[in-house]
N, C-alpha and C. Protein backbone atom coordinates (compact mmCIF):
# COMPACT_ATOMS: atom_id res chain seq x y z
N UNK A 1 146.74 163.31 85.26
CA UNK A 1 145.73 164.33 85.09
C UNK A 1 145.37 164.55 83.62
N UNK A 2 145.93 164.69 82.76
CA UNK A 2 145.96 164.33 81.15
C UNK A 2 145.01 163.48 80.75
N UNK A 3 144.92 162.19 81.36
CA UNK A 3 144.28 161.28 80.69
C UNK A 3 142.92 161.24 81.54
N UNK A 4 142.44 161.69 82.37
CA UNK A 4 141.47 161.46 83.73
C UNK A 4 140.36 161.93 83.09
N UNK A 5 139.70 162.04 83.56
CA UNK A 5 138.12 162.66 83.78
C UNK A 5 137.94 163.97 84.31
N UNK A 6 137.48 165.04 83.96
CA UNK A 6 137.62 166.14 84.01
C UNK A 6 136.43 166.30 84.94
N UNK A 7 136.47 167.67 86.04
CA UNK A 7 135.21 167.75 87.19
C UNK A 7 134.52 168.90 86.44
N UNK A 8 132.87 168.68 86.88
CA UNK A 8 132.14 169.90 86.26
C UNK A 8 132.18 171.30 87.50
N UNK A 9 133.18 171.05 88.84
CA UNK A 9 132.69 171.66 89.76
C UNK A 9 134.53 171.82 89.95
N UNK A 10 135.07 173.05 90.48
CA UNK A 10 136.52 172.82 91.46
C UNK A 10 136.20 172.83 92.54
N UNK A 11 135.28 172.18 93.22
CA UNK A 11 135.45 171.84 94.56
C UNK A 11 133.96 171.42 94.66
N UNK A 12 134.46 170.22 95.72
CA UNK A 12 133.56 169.15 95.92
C UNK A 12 132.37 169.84 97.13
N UNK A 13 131.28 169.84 96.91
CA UNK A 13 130.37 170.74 97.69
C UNK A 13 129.84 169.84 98.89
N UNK A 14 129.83 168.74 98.66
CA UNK A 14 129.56 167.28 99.62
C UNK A 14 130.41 167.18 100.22
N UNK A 15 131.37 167.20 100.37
CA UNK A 15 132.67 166.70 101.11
C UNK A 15 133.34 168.04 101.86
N UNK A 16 133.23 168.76 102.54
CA UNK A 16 134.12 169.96 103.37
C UNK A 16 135.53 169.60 103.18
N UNK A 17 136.44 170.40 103.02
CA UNK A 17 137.85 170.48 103.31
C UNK A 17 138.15 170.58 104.66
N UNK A 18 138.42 169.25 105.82
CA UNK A 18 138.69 169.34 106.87
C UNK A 18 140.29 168.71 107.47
N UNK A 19 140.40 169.33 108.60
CA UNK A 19 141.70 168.99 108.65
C UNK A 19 141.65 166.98 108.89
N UNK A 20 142.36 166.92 108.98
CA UNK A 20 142.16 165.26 108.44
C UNK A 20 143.86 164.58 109.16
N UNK A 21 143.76 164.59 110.61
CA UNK A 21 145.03 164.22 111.62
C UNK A 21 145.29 162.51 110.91
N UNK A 22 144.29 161.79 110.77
CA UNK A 22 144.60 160.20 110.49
C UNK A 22 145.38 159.66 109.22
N UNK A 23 144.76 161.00 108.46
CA UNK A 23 145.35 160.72 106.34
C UNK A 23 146.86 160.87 106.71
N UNK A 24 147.18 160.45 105.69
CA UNK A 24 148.44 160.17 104.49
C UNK A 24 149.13 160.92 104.34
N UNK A 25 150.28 161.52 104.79
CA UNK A 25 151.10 162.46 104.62
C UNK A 25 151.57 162.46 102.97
N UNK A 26 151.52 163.57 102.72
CA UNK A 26 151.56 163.69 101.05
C UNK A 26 153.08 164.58 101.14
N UNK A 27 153.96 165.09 100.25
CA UNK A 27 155.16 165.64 99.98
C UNK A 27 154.76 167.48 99.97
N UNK A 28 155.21 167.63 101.07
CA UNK A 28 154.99 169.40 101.40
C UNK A 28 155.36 170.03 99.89
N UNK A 29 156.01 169.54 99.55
CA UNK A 29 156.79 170.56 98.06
C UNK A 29 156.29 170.44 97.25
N UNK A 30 155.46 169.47 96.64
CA UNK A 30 154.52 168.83 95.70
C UNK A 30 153.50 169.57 95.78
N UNK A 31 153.02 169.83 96.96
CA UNK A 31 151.85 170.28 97.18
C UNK A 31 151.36 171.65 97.29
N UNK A 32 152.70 172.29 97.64
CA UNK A 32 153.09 173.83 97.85
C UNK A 32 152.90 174.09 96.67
N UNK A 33 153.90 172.84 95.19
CA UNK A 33 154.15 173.48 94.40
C UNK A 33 152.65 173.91 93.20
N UNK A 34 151.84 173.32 93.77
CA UNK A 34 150.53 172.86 92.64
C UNK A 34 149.90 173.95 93.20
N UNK A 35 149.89 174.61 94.48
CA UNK A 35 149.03 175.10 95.13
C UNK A 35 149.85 176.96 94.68
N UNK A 36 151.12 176.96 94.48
CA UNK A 36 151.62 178.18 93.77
C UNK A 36 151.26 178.15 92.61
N UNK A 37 150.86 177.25 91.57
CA UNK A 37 150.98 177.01 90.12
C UNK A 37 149.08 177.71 90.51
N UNK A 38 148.05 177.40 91.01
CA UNK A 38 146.99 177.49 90.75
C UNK A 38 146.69 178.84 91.68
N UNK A 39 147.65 179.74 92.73
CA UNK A 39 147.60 180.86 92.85
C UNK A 39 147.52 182.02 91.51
N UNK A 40 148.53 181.59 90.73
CA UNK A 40 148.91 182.16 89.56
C UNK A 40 147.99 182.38 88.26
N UNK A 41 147.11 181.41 88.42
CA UNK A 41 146.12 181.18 87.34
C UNK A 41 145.08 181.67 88.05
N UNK A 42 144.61 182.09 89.64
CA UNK A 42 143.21 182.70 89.95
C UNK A 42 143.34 184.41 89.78
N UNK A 43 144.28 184.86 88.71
CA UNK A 43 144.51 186.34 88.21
C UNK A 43 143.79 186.35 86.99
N UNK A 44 143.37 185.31 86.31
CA UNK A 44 142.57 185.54 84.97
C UNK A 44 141.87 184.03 85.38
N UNK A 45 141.46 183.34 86.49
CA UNK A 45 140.65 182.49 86.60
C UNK A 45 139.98 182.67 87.99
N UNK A 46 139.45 183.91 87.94
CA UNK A 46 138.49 183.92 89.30
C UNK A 46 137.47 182.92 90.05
N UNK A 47 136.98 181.77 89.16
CA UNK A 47 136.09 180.75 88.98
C UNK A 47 137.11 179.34 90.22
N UNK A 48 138.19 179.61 90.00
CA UNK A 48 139.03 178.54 90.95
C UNK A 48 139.66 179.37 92.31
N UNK A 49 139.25 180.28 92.33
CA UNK A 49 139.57 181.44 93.56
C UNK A 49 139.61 180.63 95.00
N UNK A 50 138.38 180.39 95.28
CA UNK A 50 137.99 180.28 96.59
C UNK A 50 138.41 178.46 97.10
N UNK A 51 138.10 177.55 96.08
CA UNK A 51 138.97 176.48 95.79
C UNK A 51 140.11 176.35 96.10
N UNK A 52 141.16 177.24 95.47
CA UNK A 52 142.63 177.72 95.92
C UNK A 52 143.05 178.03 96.86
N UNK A 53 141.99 178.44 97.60
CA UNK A 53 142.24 179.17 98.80
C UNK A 53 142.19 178.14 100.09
N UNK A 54 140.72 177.49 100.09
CA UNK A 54 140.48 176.56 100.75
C UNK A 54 141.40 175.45 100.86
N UNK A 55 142.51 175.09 99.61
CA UNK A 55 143.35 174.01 99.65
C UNK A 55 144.60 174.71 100.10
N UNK A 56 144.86 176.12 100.39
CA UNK A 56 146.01 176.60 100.64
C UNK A 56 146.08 177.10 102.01
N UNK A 57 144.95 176.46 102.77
CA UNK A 57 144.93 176.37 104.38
C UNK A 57 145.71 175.39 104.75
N UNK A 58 146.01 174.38 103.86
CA UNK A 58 146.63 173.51 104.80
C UNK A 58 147.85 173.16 103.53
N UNK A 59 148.35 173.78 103.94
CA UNK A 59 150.00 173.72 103.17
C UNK A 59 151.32 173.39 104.67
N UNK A 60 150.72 173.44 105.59
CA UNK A 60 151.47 173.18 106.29
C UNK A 60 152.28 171.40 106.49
N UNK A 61 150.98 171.10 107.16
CA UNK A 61 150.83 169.39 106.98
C UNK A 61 149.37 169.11 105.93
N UNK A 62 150.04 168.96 104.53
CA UNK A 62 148.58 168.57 103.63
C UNK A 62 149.19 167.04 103.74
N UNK A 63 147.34 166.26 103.34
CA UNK A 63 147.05 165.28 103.72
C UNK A 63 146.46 164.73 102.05
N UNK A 64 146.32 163.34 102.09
CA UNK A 64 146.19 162.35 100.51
C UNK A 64 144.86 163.21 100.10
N UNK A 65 143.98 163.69 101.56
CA UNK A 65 142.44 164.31 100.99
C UNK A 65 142.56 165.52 100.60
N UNK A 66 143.45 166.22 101.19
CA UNK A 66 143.98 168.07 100.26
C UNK A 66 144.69 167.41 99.32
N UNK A 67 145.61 167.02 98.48
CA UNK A 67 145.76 166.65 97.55
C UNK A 67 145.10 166.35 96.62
N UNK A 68 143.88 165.45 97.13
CA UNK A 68 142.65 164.75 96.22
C UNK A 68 142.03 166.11 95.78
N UNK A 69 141.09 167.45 96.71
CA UNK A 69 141.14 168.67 96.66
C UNK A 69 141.79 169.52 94.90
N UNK A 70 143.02 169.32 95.73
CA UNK A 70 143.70 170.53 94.60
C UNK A 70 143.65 169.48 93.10
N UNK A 71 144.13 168.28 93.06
CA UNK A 71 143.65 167.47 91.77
C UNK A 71 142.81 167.59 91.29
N UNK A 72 141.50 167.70 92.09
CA UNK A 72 140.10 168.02 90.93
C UNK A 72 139.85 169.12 90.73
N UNK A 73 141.11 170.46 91.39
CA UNK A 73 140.68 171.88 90.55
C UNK A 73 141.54 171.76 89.13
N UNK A 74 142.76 171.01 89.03
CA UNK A 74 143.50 170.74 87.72
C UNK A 74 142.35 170.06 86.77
N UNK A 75 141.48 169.08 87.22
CA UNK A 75 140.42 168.33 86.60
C UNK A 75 139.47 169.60 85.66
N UNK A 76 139.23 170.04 87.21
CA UNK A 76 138.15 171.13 86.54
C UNK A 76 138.75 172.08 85.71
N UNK A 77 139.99 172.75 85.85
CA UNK A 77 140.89 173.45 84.57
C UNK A 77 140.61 172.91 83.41
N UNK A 78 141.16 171.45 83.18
CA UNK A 78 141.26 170.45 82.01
C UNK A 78 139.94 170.64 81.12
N UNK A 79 138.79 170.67 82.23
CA UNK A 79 137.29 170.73 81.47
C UNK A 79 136.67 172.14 81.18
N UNK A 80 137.72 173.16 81.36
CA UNK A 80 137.24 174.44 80.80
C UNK A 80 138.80 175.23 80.63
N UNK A 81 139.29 174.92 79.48
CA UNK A 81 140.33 175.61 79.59
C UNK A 81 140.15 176.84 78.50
N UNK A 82 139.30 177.62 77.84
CA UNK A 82 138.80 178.55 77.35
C UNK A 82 138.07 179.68 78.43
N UNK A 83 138.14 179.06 79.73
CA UNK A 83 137.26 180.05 80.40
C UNK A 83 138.03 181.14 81.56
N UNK A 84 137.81 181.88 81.19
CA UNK A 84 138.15 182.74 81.96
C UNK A 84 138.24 184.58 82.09
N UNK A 85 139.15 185.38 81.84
CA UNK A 85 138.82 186.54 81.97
C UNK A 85 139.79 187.05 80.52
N UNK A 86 139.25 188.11 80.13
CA UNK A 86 140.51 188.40 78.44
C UNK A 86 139.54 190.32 78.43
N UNK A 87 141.06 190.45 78.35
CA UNK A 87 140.55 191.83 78.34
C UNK A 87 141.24 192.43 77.00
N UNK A 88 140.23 192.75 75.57
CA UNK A 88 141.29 193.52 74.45
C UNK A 88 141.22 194.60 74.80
N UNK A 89 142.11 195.27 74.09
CA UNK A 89 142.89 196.46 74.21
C UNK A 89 141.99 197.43 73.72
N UNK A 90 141.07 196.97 72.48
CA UNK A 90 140.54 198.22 72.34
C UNK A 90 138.38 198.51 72.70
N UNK A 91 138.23 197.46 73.64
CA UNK A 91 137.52 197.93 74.93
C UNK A 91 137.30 198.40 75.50
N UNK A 92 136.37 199.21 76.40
CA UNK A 92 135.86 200.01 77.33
C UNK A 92 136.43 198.89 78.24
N UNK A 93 137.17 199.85 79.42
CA UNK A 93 137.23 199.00 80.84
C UNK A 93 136.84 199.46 81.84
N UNK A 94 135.44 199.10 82.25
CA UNK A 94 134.69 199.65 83.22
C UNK A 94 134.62 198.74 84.57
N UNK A 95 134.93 198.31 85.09
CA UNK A 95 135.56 197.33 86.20
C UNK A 95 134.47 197.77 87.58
N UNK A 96 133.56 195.95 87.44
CA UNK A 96 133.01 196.46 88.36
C UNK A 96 133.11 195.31 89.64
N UNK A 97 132.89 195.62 90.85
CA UNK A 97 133.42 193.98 91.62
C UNK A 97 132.04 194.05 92.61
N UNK A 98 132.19 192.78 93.25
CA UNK A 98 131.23 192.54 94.02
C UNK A 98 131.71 191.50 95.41
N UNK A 99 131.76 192.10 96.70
CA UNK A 99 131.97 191.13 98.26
C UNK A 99 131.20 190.66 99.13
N UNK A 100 131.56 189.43 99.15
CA UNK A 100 130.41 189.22 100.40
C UNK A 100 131.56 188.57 100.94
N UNK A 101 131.25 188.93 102.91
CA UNK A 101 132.25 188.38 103.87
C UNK A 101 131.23 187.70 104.47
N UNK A 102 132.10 186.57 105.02
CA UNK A 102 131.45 186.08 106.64
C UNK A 102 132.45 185.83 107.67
N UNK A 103 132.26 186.40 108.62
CA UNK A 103 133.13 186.83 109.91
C UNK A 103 132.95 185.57 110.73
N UNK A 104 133.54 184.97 110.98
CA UNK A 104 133.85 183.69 111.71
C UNK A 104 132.83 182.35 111.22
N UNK A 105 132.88 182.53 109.82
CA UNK A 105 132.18 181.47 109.25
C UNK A 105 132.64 179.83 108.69
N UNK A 106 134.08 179.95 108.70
CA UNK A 106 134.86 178.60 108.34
C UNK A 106 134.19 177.77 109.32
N UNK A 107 134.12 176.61 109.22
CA UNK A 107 133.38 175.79 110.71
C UNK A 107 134.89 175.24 110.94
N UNK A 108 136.06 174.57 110.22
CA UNK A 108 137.23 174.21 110.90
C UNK A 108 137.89 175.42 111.72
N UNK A 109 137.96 176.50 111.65
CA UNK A 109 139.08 177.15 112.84
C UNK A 109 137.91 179.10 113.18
N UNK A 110 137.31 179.17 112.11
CA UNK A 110 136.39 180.00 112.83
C UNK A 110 136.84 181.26 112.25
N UNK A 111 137.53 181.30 110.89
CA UNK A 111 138.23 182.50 110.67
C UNK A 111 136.83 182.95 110.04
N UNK A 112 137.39 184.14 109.55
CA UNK A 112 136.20 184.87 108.56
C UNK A 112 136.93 184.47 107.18
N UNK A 113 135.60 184.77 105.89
CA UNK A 113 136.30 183.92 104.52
C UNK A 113 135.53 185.23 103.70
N UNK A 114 136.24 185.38 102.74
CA UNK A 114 135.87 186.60 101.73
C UNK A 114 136.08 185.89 100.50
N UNK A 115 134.40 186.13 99.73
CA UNK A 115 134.62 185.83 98.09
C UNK A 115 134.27 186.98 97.19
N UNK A 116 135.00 186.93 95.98
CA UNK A 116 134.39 188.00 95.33
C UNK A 116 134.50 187.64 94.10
N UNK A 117 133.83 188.44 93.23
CA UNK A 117 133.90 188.39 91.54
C UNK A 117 133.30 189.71 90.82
C-alpha cells in the first residue's frame, strides 16, 4: 500500500459491494483487523464513513473483492492524508449535522442505510 497508486474516490461507484459466494476466502483477522483500524479513523475522517461501513457488512465470510474494497479506502487515505476534521481550542464550536436515511434501500439484503456529515 506504500508504494501503490493512491484512489481519488474510497469506494468504487461502478462496482457495488456484493456478497460474492464464488471469491477467495481472505483471513477473517486480517480483515477484521483493517476494518477496526479504519472504524477508528471515521471519528476525524467522516469522508471514509459510509465506505467503512459498507466493507464492515461482510466481516463475517469477507471475500479477495471486500478486501480489494477496504484496500482502496487505505489508497484513498494515502492520497489525502491532510484531510479531515481539526477542531482548535480557541474556536467557536457550533456543530451542525445533516441525515438522510433510506429504509430498505441496500439492494443486497434490504436493510435501511444512514449517511451523514
Amino acid at each position: 500500500l506504500t508504494e501503490g497508486k493512491s484512489a481519488s474516490t474510497p469506494i468504487d461507484t461502478e462496482k457495488p459491494l456484493l456478497k460474492d459466494p464464488d471469491g477467495e476466502n481472505v483471513d477473517v483477522h486480517t480483515y477484521r483487523s483493517m476494518i477496526g483500524y479504519l472504524m477508528y479513523l471515521t471519528s476525524s475522517r467522516p469522508d471514509i464513513m459510509f465506505a467503512v461501513c459498507a466493507c464492515a457488512r461482510f466481516q463475517v465470510t469477507p471475500k479477495a473483492s471486500h478486501l480489494h474494497a477496504v484496500k482502496r479506502i487505505f489508497r484513498y487515505l494515502k492520497g489525502k492524508p491532510h484531510f479531515g476534521l481539526w477542531f482548535p481550542k480557541d474556536s467557536p464550536f457550533d456543530l451542525v449535522a445533516y441525515l438522510n436515511s433510506d429504509y430498505a434501500g441496500a439492494s443486497l439484503d434490504r436493510k435501511s442505510t444512514t449517511r451523514g456529515c
